[in-house]
C-alpha atoms as a PDB file:
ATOM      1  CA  UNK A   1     -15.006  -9.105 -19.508  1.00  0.00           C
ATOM      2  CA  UNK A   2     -14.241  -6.310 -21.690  1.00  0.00           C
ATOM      3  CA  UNK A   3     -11.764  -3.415 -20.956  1.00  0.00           C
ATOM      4  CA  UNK A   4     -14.298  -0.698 -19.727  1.00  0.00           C
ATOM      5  CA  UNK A   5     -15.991  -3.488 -17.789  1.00  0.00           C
ATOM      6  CA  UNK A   6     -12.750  -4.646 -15.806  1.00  0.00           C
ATOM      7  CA  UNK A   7     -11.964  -0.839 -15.428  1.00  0.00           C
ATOM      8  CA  UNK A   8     -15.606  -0.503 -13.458  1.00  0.00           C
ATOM      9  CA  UNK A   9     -14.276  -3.701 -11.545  1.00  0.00           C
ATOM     10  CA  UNK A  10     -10.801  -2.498 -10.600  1.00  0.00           C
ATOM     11  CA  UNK A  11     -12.606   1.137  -9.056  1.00  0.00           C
ATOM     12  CA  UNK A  12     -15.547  -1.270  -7.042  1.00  0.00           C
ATOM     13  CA  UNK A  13     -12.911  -3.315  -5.631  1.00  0.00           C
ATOM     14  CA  UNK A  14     -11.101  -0.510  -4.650  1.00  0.00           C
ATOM     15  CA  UNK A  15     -14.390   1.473  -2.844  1.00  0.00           C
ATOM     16  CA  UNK A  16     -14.587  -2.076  -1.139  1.00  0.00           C
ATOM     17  CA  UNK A  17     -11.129  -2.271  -0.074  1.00  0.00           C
ATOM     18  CA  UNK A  18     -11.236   1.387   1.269  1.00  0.00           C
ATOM     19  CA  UNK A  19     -14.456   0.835   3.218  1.00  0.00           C
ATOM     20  CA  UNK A  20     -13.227  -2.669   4.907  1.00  0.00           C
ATOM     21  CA  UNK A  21      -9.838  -0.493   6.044  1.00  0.00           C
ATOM     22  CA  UNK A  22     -11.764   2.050   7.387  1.00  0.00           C
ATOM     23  CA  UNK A  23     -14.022  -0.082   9.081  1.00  0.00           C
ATOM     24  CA  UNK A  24     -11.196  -2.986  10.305  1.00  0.00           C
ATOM     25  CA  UNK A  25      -9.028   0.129  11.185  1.00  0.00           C
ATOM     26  CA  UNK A  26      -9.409   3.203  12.355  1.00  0.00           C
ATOM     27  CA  UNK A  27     -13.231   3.264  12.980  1.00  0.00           C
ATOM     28  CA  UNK A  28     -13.030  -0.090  15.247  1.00  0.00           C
ATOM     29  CA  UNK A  29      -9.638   2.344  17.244  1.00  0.00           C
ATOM     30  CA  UNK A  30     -12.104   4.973  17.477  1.00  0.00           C
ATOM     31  CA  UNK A  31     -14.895   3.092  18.683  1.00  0.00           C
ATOM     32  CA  UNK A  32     -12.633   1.506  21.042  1.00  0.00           C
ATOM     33  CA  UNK A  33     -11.045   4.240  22.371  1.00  0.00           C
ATOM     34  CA  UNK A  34     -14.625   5.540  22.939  1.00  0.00           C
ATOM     35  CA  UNK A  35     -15.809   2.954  25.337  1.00  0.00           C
ATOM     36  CA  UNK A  36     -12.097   2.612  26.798  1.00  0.00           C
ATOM     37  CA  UNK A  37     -12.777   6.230  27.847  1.00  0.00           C
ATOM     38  CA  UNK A  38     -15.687   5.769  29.908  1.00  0.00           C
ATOM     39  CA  UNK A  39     -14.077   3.236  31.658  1.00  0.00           C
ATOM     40  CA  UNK A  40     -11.216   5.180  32.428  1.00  0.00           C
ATOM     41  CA  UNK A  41     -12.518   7.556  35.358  1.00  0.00           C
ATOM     42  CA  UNK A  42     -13.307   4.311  37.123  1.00  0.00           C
ATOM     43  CA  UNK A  43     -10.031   2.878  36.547  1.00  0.00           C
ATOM     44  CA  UNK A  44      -8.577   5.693  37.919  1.00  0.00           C
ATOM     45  CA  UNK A  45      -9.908   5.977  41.561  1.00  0.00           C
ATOM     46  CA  UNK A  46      -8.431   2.554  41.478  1.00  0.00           C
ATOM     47  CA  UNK A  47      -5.297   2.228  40.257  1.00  0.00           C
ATOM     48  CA  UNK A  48      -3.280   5.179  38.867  1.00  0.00           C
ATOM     49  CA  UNK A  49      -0.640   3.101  37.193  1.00  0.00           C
ATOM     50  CA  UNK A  50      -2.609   1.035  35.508  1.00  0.00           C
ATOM     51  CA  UNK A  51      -5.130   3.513  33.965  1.00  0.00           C
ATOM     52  CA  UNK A  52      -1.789   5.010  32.779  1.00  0.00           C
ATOM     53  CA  UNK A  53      -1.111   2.150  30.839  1.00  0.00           C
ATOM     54  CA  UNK A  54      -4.114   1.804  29.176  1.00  0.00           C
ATOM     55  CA  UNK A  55      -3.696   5.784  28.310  1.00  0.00           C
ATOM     56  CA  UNK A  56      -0.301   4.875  27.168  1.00  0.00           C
ATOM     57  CA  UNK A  57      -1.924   2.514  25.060  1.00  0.00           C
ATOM     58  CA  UNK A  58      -4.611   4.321  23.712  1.00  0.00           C
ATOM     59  CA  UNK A  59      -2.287   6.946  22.851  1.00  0.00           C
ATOM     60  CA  UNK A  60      -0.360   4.171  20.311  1.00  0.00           C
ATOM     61  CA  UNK A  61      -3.095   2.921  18.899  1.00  0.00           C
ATOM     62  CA  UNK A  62      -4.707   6.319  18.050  1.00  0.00           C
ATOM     63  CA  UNK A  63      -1.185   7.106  16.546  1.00  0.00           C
ATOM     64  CA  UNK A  64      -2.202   3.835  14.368  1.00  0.00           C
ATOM     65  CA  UNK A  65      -5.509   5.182  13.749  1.00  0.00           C
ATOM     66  CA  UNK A  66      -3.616   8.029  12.453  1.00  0.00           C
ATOM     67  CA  UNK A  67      -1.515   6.824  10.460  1.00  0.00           C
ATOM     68  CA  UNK A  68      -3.374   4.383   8.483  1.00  0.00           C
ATOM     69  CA  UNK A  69      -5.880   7.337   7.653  1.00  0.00           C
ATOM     70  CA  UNK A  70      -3.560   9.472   6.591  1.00  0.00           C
ATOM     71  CA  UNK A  71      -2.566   6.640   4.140  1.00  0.00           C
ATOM     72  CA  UNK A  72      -5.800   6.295   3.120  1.00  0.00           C
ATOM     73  CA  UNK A  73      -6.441   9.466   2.278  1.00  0.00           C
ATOM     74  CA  UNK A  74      -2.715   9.869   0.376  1.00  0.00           C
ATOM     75  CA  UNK A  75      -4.263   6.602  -1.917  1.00  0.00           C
ATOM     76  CA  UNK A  76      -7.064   8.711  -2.815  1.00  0.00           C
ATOM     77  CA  UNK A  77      -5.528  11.926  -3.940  1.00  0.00           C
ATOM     78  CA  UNK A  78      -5.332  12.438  -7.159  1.00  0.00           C
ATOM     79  CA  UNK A  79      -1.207  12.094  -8.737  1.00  0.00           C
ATOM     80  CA  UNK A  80      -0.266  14.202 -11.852  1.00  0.00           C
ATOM     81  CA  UNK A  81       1.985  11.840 -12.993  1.00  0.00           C
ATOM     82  CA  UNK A  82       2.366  12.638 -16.390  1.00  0.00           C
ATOM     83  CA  UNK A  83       3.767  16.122 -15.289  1.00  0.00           C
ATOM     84  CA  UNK A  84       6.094  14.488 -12.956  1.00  0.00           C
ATOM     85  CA  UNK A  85       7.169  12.127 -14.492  1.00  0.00           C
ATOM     86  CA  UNK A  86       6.987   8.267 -13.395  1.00  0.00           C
ATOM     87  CA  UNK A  87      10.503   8.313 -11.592  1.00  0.00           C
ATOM     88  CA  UNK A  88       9.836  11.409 -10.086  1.00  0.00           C
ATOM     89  CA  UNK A  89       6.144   9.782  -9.220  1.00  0.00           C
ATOM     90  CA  UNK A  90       7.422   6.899  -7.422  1.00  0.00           C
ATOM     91  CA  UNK A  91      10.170   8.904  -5.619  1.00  0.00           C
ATOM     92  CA  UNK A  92       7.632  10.974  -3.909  1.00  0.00           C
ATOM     93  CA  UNK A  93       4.968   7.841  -3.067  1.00  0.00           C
ATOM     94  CA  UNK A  94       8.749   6.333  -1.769  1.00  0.00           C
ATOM     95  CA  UNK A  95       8.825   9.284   0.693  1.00  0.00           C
ATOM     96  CA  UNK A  96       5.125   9.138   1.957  1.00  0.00           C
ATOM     97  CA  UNK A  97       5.425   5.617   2.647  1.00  0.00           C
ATOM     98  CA  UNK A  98       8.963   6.113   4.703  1.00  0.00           C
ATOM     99  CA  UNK A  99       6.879   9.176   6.882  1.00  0.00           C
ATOM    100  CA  UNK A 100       3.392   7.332   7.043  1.00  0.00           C
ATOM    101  CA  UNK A 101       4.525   3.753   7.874  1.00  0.00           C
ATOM    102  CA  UNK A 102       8.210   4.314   9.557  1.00  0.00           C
ATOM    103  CA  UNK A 103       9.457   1.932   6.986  1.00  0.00           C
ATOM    104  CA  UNK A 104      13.046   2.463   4.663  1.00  0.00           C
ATOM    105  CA  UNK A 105      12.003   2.477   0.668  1.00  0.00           C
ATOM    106  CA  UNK A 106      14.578   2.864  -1.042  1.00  0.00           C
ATOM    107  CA  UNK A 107      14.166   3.919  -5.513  1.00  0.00           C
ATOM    108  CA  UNK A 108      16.693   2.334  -7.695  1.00  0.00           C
ATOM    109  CA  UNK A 109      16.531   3.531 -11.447  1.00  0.00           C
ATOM    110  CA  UNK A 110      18.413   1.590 -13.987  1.00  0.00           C
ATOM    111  CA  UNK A 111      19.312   4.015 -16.554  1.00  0.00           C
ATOM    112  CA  UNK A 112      16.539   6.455 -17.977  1.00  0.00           C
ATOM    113  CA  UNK A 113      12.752   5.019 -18.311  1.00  0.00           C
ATOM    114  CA  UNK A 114      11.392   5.425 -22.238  1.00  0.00           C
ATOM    115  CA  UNK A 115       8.075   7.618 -22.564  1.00  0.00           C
ATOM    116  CA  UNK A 116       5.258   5.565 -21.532  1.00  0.00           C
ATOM    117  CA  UNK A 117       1.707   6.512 -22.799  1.00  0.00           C
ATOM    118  CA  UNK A 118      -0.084   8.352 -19.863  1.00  0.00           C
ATOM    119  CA  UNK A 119      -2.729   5.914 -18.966  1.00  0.00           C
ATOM    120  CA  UNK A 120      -0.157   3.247 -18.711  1.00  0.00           C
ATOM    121  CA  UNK A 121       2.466   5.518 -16.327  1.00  0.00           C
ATOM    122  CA  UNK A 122      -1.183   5.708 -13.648  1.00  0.00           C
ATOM    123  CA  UNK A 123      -1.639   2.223 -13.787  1.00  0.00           C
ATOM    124  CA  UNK A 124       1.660   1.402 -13.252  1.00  0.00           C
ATOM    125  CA  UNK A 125       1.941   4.122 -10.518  1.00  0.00           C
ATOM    126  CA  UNK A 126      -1.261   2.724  -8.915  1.00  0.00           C
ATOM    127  CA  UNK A 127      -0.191  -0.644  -9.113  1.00  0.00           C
ATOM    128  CA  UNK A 128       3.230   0.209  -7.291  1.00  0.00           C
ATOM    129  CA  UNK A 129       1.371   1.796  -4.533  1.00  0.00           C
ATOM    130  CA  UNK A 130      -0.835  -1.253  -3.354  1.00  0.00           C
ATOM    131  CA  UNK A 131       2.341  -3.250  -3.545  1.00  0.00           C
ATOM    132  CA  UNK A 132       4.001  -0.919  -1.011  1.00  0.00           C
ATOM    133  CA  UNK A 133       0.979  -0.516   0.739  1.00  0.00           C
ATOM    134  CA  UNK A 134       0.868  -4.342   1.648  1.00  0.00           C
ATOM    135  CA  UNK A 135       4.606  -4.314   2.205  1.00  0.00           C
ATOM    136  CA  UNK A 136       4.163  -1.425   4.557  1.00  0.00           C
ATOM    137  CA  UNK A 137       0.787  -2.350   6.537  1.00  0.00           C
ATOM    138  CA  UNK A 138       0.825  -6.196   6.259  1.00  0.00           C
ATOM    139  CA  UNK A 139       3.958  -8.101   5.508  1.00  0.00           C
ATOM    140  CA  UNK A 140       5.752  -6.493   8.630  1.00  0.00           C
ATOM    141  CA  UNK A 141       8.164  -5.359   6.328  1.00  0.00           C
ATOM    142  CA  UNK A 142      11.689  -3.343   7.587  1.00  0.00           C
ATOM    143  CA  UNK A 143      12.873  -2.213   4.026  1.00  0.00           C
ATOM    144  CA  UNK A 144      11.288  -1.962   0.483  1.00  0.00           C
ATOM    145  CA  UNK A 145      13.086  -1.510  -2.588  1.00  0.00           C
ATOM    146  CA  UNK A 146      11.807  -0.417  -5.932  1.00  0.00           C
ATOM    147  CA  UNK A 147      13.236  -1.422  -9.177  1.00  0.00           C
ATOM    148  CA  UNK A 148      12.977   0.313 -12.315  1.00  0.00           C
ATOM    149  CA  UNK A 149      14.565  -0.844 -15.609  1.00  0.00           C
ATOM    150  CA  UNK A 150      13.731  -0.766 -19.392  1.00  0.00           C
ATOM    151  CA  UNK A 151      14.715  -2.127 -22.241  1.00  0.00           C
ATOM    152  CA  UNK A 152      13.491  -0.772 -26.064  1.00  0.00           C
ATOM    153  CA  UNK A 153       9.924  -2.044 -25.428  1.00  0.00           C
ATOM    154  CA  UNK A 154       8.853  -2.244 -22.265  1.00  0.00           C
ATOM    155  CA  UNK A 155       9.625  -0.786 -18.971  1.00  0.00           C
ATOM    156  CA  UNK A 156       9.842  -3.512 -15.705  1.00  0.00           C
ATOM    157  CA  UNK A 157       9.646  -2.190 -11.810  1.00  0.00           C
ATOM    158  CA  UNK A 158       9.791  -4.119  -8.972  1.00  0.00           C
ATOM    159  CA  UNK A 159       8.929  -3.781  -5.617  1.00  0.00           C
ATOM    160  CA  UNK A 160      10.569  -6.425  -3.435  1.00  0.00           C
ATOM    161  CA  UNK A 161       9.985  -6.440   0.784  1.00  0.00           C
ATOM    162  CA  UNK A 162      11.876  -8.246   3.319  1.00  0.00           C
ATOM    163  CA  UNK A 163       8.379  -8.594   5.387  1.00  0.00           C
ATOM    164  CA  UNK A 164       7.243 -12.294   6.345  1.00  0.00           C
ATOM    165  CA  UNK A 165       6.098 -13.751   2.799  1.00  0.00           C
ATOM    166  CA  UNK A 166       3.186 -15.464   2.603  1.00  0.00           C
ATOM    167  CA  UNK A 167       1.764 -18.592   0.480  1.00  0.00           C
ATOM    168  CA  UNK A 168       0.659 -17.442  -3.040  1.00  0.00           C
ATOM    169  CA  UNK A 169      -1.838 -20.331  -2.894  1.00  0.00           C
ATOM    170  CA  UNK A 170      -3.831 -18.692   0.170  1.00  0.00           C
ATOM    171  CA  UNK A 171      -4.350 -14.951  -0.028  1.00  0.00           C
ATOM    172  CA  UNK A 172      -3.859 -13.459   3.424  1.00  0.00           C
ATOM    173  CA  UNK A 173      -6.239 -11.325   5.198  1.00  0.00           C
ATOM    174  CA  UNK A 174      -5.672  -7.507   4.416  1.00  0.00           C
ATOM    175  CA  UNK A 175      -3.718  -8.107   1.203  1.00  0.00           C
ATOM    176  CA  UNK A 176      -7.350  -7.426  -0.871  1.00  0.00           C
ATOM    177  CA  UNK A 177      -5.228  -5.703  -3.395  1.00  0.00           C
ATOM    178  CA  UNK A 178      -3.125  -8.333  -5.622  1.00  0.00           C
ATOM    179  CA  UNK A 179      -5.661  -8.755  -8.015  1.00  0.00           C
ATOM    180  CA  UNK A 180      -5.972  -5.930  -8.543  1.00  0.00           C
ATOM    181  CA  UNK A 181      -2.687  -4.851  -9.115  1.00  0.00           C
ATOM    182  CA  UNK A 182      -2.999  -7.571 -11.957  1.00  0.00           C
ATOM    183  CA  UNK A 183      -6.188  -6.181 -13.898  1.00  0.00           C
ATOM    184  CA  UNK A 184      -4.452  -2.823 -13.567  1.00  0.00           C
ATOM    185  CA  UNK A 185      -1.261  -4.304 -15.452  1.00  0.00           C
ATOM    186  CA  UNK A 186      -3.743  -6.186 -17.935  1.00  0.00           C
ATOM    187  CA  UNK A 187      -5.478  -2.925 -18.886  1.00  0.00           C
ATOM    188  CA  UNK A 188      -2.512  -1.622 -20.583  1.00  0.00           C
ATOM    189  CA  UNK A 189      -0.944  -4.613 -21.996  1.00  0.00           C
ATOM    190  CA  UNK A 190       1.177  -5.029 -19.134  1.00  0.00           C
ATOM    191  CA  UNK A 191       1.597  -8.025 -16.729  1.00  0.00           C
ATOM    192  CA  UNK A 192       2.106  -8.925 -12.780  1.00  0.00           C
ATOM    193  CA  UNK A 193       4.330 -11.890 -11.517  1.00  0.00           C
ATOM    194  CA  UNK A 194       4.611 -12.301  -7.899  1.00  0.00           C
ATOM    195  CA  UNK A 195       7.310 -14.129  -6.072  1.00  0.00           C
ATOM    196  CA  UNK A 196       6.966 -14.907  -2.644  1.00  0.00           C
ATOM    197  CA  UNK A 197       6.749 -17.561   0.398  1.00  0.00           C
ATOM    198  CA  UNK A 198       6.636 -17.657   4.150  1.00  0.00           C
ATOM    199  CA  UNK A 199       9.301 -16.320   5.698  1.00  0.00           C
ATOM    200  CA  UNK A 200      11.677 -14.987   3.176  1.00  0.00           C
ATOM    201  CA  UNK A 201       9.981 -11.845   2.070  1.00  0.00           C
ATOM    202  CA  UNK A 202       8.156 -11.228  -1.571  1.00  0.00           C
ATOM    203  CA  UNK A 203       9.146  -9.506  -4.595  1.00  0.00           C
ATOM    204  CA  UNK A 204       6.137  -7.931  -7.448  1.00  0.00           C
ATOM    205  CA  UNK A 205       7.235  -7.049 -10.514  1.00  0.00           C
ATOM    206  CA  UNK A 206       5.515  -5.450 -13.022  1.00  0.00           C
ATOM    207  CA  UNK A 207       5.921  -4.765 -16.591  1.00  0.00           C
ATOM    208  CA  UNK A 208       4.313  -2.318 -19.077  1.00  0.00           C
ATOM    209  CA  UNK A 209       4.882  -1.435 -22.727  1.00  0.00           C
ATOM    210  CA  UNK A 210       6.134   1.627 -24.115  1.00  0.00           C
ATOM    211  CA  UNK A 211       5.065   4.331 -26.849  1.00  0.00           C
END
């Protein structure tokens, strides 16, 4: 598969990924909460108390709904990242996820990052985000930490999770992303390790080339 080729891939198993979310997530809330509502009247004349709990939970899982929409929608924006600046870049997608997901990211910069070419500060930008994404949404993660460091060639980030782990052998439902994240990395030269394993978290590191 060529590079244009693999580029097509990446973007049609990212239209995929977005349409199983919205369909897995919010849409099946929705549709619940639908249905759940025409039951609720009924509940009512019954028992008080317990058609407040159901609107109590309602309420949290449209707060869910919410959220993961919102997220969705902050994936597809475009990011001007070459105006910003990578750091700056990965500061502000640090933020979002900390407001969207109630989770603590913290951005650790070792010493100033070299100029990397523009194509290769989006992929690495893009790749960071589905990392913190599956951190965030499916690893049950507290805290997230990102990594950046460089050296006179090549510029390394990590983003390591104290979430659940999983086995690298068995790709876990939701996490749709990790090859993705690899292809991205392999587009520019780059490359994608991934540590992990049940129960003790799991760290992604990435590393691009500069000039």
């Amino acid at each position: 598969m060529d590079i244009s080729e693999r580029a097509v891939a990446i973007l049609e198993e990212e239209r995929s990924r977005f349409a199983r979310d919205l369909h897995d997530g919010p849409v099946q809330v929705l549709s619940n909460a639908s249905m759940r509502l025409d039951m609720l009247s009924q509940v009512m004349a019954v028992d008080v108390n317990l058609a407040g709990a159901e609107v109590r939970r309602m309420q949290r899982r449209l707060v869910q709904a919410t959220t993961e929409l919102r997220q969705l929608i902050y994936d597809l924006q475009p990011v001007a990242v070459d105006a910003m600046g990578i750091e700056s870049a990965l500061t502000g997608l640090a933020h979002a996820t900390e407001r969207d997901w109630k989770v603590s990211v913290t951005v650790d910069v070792n010493g100033a990052a070299p100029p990397l070419r523009v194509p290769v500060e989006m992929m690495l930008y893009r790749a960071v985000q589905e990392a913190l994404s599956n951190a965030a949404k499916h690893a049950g993660a507290q805290h997230i930490t990102i990594t950046m460091s460089s050296d006179t060639d090549s510029v390394s980030c990590q983003v390591a999770d104290d979430g659940k782990g999983f086995d690298p052998a068995r790709r876990p439902s939701g996490h749709y992303g990790l090859g993705n994240m690899a292809d991205r990395m392999a587009l520019v030269g780059g490359s994608c390790t991934l540590d992990t394993a049940p129960g003790r978290g799991t760290q992604v590191t990435f590393k691009v080339p500069c000039g």
